[in-house]
Protein backbone atom coordinates (compact mmCIF):
# COMPACT_ATOMS: atom_id res chain seq x y z
CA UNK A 1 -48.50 -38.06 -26.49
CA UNK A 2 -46.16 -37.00 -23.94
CA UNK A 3 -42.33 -36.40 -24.12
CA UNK A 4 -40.18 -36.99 -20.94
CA UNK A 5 -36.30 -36.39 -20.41
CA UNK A 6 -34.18 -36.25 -17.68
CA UNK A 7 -31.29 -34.52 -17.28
CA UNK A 8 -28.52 -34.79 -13.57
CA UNK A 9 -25.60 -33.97 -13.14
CA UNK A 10 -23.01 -36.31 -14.87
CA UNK A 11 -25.95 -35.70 -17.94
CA UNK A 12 -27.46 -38.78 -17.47
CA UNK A 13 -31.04 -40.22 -16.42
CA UNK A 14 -31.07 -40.99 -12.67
CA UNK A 15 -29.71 -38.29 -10.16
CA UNK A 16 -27.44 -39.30 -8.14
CA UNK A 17 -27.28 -38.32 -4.55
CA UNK A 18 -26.34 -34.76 -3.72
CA UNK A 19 -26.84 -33.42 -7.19
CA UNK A 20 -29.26 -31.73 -9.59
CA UNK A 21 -32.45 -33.57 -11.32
CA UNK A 22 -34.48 -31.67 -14.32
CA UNK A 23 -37.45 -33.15 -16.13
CA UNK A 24 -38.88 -32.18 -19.13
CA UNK A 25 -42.43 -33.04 -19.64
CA UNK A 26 -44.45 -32.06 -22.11
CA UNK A 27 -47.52 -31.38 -20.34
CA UNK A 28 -50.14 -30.43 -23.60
CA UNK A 29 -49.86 -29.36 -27.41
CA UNK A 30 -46.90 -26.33 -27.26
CA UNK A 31 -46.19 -26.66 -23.41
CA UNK A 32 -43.32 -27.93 -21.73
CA UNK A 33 -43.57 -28.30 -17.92
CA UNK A 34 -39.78 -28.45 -16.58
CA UNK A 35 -39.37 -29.70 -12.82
CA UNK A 36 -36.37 -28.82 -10.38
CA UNK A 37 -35.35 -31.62 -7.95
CA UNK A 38 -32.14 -32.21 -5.70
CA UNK A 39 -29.44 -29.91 -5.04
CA UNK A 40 -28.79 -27.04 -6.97
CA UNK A 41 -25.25 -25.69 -5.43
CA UNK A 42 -22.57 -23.57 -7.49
CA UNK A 43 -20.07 -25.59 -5.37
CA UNK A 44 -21.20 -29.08 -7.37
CA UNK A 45 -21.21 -27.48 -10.95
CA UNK A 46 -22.93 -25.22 -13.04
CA UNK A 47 -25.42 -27.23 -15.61
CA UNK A 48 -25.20 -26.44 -19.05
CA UNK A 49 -28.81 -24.94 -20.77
CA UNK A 50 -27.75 -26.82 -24.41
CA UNK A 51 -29.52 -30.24 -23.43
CA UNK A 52 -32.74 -28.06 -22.61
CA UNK A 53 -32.31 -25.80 -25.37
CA UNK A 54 -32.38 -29.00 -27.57
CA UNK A 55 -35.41 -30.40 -26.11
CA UNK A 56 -37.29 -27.16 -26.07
CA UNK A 57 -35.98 -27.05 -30.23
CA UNK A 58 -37.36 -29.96 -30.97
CA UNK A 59 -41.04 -29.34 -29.39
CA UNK A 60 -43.67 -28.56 -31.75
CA UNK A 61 -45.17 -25.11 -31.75
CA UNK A 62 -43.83 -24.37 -27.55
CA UNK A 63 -45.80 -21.59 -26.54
CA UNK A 64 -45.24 -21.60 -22.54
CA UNK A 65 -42.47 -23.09 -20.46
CA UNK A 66 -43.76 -23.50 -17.33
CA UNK A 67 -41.17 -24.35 -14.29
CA UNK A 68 -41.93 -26.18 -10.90
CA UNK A 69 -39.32 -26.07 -8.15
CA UNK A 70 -41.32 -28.09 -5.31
CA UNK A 71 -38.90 -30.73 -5.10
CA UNK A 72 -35.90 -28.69 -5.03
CA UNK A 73 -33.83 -29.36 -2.03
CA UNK A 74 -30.76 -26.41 -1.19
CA UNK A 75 -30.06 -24.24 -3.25
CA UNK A 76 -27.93 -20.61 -4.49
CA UNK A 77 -26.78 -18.90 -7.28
CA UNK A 78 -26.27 -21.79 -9.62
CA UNK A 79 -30.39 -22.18 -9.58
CA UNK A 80 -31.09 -18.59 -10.31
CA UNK A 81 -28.52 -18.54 -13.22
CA UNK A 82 -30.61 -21.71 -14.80
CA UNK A 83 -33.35 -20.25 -14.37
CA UNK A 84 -32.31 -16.58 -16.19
CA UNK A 85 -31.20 -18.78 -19.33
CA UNK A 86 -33.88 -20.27 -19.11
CA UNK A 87 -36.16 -17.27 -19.38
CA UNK A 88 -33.79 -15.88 -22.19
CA UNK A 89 -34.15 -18.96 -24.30
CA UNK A 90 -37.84 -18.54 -23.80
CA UNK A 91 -38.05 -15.31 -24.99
CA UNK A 92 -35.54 -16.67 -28.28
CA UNK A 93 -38.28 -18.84 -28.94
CA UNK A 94 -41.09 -17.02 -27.99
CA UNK A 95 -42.37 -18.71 -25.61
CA UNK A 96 -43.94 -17.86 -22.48
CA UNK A 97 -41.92 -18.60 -19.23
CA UNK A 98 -44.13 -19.17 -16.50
CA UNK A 99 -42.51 -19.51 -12.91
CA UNK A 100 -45.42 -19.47 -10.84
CA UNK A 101 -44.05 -22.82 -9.51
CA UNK A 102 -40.82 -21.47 -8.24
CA UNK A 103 -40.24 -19.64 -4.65
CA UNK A 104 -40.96 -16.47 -3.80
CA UNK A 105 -37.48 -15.86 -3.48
CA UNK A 106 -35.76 -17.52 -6.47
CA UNK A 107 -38.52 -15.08 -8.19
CA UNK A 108 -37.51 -11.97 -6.56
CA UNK A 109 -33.52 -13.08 -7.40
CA UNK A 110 -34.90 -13.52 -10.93
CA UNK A 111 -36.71 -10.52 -11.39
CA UNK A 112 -33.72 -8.42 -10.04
CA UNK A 113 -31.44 -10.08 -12.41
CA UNK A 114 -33.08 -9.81 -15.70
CA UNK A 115 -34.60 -5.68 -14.67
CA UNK A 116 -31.78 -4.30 -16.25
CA UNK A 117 -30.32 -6.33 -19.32
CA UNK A 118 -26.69 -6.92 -20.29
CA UNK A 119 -26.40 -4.66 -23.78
CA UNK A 120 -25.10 -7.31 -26.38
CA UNK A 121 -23.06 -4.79 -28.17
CA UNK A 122 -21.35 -2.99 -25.35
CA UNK A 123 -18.61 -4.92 -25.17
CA UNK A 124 -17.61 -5.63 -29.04
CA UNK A 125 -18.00 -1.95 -29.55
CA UNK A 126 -15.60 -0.98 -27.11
CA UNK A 127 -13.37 -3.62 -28.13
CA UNK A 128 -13.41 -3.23 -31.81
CA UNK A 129 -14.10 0.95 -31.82
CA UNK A 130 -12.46 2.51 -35.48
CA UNK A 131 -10.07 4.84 -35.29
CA UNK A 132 -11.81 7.64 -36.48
CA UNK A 133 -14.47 7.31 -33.63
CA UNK A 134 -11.99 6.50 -30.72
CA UNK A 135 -10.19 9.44 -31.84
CA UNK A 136 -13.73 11.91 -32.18
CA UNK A 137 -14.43 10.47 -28.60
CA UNK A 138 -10.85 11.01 -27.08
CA UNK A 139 -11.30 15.01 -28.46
CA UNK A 140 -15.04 15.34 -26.66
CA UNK A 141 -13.79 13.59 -24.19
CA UNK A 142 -10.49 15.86 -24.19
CA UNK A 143 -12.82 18.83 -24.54
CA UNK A 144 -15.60 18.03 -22.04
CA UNK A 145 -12.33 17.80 -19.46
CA UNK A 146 -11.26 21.31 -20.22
CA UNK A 147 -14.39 22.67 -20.04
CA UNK A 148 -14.59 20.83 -16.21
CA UNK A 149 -11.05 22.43 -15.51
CA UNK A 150 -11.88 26.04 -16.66
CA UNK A 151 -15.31 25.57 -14.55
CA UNK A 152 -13.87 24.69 -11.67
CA UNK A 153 -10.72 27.31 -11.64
CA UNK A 154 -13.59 29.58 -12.05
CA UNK A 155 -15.31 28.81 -8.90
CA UNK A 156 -12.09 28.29 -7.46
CA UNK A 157 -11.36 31.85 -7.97
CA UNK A 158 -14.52 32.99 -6.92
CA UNK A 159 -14.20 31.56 -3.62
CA UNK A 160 -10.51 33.25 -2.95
CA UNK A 161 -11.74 36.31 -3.17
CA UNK A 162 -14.95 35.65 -1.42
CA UNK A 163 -11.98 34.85 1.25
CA UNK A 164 -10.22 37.57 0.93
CA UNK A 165 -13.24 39.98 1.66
CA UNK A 166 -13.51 37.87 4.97
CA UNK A 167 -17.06 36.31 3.48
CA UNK A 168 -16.51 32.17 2.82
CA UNK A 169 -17.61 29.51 4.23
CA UNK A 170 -15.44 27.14 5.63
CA UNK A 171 -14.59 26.38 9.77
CA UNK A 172 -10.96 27.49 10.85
CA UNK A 173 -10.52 23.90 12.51
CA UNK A 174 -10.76 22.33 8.91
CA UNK A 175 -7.85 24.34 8.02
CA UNK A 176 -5.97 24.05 10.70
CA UNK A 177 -6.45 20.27 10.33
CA UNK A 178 -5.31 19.85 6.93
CA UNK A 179 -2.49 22.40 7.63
CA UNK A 180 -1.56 19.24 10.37
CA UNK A 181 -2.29 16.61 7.52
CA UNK A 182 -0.21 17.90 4.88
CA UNK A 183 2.59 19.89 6.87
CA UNK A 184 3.52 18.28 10.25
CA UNK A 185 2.29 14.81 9.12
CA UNK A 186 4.62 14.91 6.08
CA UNK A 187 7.81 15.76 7.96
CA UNK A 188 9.35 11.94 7.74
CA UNK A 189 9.02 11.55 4.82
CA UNK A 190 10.56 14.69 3.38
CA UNK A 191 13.52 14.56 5.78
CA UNK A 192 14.06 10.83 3.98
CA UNK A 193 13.57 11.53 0.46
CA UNK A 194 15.42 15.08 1.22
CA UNK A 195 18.64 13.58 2.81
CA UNK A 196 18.99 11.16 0.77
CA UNK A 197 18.88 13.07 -2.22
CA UNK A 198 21.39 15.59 -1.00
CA UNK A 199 23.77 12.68 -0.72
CA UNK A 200 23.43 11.39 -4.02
CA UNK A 201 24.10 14.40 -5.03
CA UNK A 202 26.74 15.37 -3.24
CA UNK A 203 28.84 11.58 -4.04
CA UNK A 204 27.89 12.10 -7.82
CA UNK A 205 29.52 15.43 -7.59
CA UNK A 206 32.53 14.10 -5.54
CA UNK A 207 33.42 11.97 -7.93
CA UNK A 208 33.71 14.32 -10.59
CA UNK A 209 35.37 17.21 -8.84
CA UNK A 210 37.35 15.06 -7.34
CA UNK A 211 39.60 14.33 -10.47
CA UNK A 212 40.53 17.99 -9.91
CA UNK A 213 40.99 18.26 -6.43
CA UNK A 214 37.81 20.64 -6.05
CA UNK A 215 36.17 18.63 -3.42
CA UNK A 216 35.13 21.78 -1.72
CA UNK A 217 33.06 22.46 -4.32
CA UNK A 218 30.40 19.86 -3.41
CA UNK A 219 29.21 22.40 -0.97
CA UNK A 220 27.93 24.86 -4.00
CA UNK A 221 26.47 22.12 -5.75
CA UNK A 222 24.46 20.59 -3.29
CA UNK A 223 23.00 24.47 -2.03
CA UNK A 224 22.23 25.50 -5.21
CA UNK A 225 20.47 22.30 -6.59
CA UNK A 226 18.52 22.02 -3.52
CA UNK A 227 17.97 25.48 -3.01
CA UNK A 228 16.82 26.52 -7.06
CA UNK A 229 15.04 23.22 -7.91
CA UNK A 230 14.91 19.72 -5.92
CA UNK A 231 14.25 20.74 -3.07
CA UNK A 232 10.47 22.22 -4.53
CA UNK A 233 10.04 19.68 -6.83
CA UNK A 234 10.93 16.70 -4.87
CA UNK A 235 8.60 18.05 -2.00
CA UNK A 236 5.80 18.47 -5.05
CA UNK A 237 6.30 15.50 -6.07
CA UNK A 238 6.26 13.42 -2.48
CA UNK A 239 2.99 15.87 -1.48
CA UNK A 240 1.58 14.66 -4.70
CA UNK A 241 1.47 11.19 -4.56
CA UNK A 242 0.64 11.49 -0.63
CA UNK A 243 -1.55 14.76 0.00
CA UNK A 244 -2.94 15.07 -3.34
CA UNK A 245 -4.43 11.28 -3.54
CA UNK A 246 -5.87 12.26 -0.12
CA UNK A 247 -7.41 15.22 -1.65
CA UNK A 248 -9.04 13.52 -4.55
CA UNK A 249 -10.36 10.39 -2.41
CA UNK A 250 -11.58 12.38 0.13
CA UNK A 251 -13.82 14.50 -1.54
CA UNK A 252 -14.59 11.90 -4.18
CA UNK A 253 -15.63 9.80 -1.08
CA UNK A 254 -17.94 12.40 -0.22
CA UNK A 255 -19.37 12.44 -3.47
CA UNK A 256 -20.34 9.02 -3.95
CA UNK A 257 -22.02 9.51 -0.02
CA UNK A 258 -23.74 12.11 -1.79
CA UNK A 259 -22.61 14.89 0.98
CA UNK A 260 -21.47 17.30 -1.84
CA UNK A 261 -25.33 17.43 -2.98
CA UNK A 262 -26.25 17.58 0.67
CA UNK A 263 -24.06 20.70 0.88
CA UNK A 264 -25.61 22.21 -2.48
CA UNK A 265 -28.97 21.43 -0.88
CA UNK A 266 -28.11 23.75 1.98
CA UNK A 267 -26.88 26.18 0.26
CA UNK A 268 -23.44 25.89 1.11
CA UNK A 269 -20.80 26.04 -1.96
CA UNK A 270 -18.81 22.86 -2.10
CA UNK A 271 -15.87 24.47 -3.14
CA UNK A 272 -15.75 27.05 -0.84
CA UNK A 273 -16.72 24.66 2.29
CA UNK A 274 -14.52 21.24 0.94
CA UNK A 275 -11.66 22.57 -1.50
CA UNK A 276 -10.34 26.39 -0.71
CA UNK A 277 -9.12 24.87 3.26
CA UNK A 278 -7.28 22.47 1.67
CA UNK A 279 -5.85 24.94 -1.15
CA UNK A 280 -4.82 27.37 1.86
CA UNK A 281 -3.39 24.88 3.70
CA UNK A 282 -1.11 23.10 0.79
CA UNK A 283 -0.24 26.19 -0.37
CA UNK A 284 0.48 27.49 2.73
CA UNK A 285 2.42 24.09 4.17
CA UNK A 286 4.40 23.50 0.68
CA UNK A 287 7.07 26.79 0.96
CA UNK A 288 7.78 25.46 4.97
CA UNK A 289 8.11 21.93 3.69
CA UNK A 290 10.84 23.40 0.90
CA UNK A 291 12.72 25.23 3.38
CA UNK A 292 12.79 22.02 5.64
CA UNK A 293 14.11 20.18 2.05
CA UNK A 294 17.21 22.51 1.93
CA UNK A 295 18.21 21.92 4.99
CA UNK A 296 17.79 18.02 5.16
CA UNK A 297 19.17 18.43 1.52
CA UNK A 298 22.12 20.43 2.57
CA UNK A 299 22.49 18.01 6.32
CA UNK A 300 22.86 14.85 3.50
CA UNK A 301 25.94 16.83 1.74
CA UNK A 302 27.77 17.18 4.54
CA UNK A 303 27.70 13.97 5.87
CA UNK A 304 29.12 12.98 2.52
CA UNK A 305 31.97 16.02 2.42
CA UNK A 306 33.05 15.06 6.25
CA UNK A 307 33.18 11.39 5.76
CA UNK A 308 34.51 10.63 2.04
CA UNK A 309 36.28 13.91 1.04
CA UNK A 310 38.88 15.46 2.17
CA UNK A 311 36.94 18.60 3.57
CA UNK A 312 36.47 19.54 7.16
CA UNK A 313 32.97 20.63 8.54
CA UNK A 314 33.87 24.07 9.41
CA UNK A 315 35.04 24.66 5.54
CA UNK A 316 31.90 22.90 4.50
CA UNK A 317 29.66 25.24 5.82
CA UNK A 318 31.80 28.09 5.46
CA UNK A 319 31.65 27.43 1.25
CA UNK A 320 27.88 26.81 1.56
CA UNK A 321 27.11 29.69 3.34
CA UNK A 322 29.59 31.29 0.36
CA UNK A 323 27.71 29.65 -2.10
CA UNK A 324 24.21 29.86 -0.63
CA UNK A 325 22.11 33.12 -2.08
CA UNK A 326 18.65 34.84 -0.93
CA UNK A 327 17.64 34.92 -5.01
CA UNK A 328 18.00 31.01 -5.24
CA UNK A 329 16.00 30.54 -2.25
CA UNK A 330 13.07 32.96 -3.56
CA UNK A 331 13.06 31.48 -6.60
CA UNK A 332 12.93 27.60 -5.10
CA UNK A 333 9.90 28.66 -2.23
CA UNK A 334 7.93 30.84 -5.14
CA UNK A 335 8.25 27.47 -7.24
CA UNK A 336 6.89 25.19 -3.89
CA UNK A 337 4.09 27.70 -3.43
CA UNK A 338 2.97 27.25 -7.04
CA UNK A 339 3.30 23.41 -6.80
CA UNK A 340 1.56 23.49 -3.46
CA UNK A 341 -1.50 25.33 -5.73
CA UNK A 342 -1.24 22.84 -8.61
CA UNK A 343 -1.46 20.31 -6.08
CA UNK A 344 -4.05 21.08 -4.28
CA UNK A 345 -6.01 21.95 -7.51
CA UNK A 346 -5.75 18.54 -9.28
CA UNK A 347 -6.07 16.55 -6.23
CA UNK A 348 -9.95 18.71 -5.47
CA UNK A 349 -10.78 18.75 -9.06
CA UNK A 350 -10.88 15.02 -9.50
CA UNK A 351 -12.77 14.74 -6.46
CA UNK A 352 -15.21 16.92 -7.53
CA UNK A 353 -15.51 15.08 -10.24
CA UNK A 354 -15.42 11.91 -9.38
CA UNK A 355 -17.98 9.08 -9.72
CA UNK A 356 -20.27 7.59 -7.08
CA UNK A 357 -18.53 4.04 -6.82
CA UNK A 358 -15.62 2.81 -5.19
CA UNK A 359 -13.92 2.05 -8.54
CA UNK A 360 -14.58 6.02 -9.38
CA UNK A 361 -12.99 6.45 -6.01
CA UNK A 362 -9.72 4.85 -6.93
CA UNK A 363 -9.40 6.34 -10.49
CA UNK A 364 -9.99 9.83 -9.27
CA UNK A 365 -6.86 9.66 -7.00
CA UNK A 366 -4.74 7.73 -9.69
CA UNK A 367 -5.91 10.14 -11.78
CA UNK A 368 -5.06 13.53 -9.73
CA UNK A 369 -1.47 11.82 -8.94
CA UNK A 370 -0.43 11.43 -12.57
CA UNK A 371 -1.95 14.94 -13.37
CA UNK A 372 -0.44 16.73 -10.77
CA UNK A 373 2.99 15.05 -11.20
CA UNK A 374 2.48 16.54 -14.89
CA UNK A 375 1.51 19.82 -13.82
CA UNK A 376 4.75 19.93 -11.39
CA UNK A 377 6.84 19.39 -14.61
CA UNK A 378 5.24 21.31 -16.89
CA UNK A 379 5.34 24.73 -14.55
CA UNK A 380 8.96 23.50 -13.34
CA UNK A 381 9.97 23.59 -17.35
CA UNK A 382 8.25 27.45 -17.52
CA UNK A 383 9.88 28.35 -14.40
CA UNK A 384 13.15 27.67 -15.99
CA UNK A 385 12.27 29.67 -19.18
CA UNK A 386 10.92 32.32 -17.65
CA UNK A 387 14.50 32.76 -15.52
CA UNK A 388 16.67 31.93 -17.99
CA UNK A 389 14.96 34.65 -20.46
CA UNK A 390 15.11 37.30 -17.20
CA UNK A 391 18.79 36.26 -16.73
CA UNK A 392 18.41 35.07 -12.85
């Protein structure tokens, strides 16, 4: 005896115009012959598999589901999803799924969509991970990232003094190019963030000296702030989030095009070729960039001591050149050359490093941003140490 059903779109017999029809035959003893008609479009609804799966439940011994799309009218996505639950539910109920019937090309769609299957567990373990494992899989993971870091300084290293002896790889015009990028290129927005900075610094400091009539004194704050510490580290900072996202997207770009490899394959070193230009140019561009800083830094402060105080220009920058010393200078462009490095480093590294997607792409220069930010800190807090313990 044979068992029909017929399932539409509003789940009742009798399609209606414009939407889906499925029928449900049962064809012989443990086969069940299902038949596509009408429209199958995403934009009408998705159908729901439980009405089938309760059909195919209640057949008696179902050993092949066999599916026949001739009178299928338009068509997308919403068909090949059907028809990938319905090939799962098959294989619940071991049954085989035979889609001989359908198109060539809902097949292919098929067959690309079930090649590689979804793991069932991936997402529940990543959701529900114990502490004891995250934690095990943060140190290998902290580990394996050291290991990367200590790798790559390595080769790094290598490749300066591969430079030094005249003997690396890398054009002249790439340097001077990212010398351009990260120097020239980067003037507006230091002469903002520079300026601007030496005026807050020079009202906050009004304000206070000003209760005891040492107004003059803004000069010798504003020189030796700028010149000792935010003029490097503010320039660090704005190179980091502009220059050193470059850096890592970049060559991280280049890695997911596979043109690292291609360069491996030639025998060309990657680091050498793609990170030691950019190095020499940051680190070369950062000092200049700090030395602009002061004086933007220093311009700010005496807008501020001319227009609010009670201080003429001439005494202004008679007090800052008083205040102003050779040692606090050194000690802010050897800081701006070692953030330049840093920089440069992080920024490389994660592009080295970085996956072969477009996602990767974006991590990798989220990723060198926050780390070189860090770094900045971090060598800015030994900087101050080291000086304080050598009494400069």
């Amino acid at each position: 005896m044979k068992e029909t059903a017929q399932i539409n779109a509003s789940g009742m017999a009798g399609g209606g115009a414009g939407s889906y029809e499925l029928d449900l035959t049962q064809a012989a003893s443990g086969m069940m012959r299902v038949h596509f008609a009408g429209a199958w479009r995403i934009a009408d609804g998705l159908p729901s598999i439980d009405p089938v799966r309760k059909v195919l439940v209640g057949t008696a011994e179902l050993r092949r589901v066999a599916l026949d799309a001739d009178r299928v009218g338009a068509w997308d996505s919403a068909l090949v999803t059907f028809v990938v639950q319905l090939a799962a539910l098959g294989r619940e109920m071991n049954a085989m799924v035979d889609m001989s019937g359908l198109p060539e090309g809902l097949r292919r769609l098929v067959s690309l969509a079930t090649a590689v299957p979804e793991r069932k567990d991936a997402t529940r373990a990543a959701r529900h991970l114990p502490i004891v494992p995250a934690v095990g899989r943060w140190a290998i993971g902290f580990a394996a990232g050291g290991a990367q870091t200590l790798g790559f300084l390595g080769e790094l290293i290598i490749a300066l003094g591969r430079f030094l002896r005249g003997r690396a790889s890398f054009r002249g015009s790439d340097f001077l190019l990212y010398a351009q990028e990260c120097g020239a290129q980067a003037l507006p927005i230091v002469t903002v963030i520079s300026v601007l900075l030496g005026l807050i610094m020079a009202f906050v400091g009004a304000v206070q000296l000003r209760q005891f009539g040492a107004d003059i004194y803004v000069a010798n704050l504003v020189v030796v702030a700028m010149s000792r510490e935010m003029a490097a580290v503010m320039t660090a900072i704005v190179l980091a989030g502009r220059t050193g996202a470059a850096y890592a997207a970049q060559i991280g770009a280049m890695q997911g095009n596979e043109e690292v490899d291609a360069l491996t394959t030639l025998g060309i070193s990657p680091v050498e070729f793609l990170v030691l230009p950019r190095v020499l140019a940051l680190v070369l561009m950062t000092p200049l960039l700090c030395v602009y800083s002061n004086l933007m830094g220093m311009l700010g402060g005496y807008f501020v001591a001319i227009l609010m105080l009670n201080v003429t220009g001439s005494a202004y920058l008679h007090q800052t050149l008083a205040a102003a010393h050779l040692s606090d200078f050194a000690i802010g462009i050897a800081k701006s050359a070692v953030f330049g490095m840093i920089i440069a480093f992080a920024g490389c590294l994660k592009g080295i490093y970085c996956g072969r997607s477009a996602a990767a792409v974006g991590d990798a220069a989220t990723a060198a941003v926050v780390a070189a930010i860090l770094y900045i800190i971090v060598s800015d807090g030994v900087f101050a140490v080291i000086l304080n313990v050598l009494g400069i």
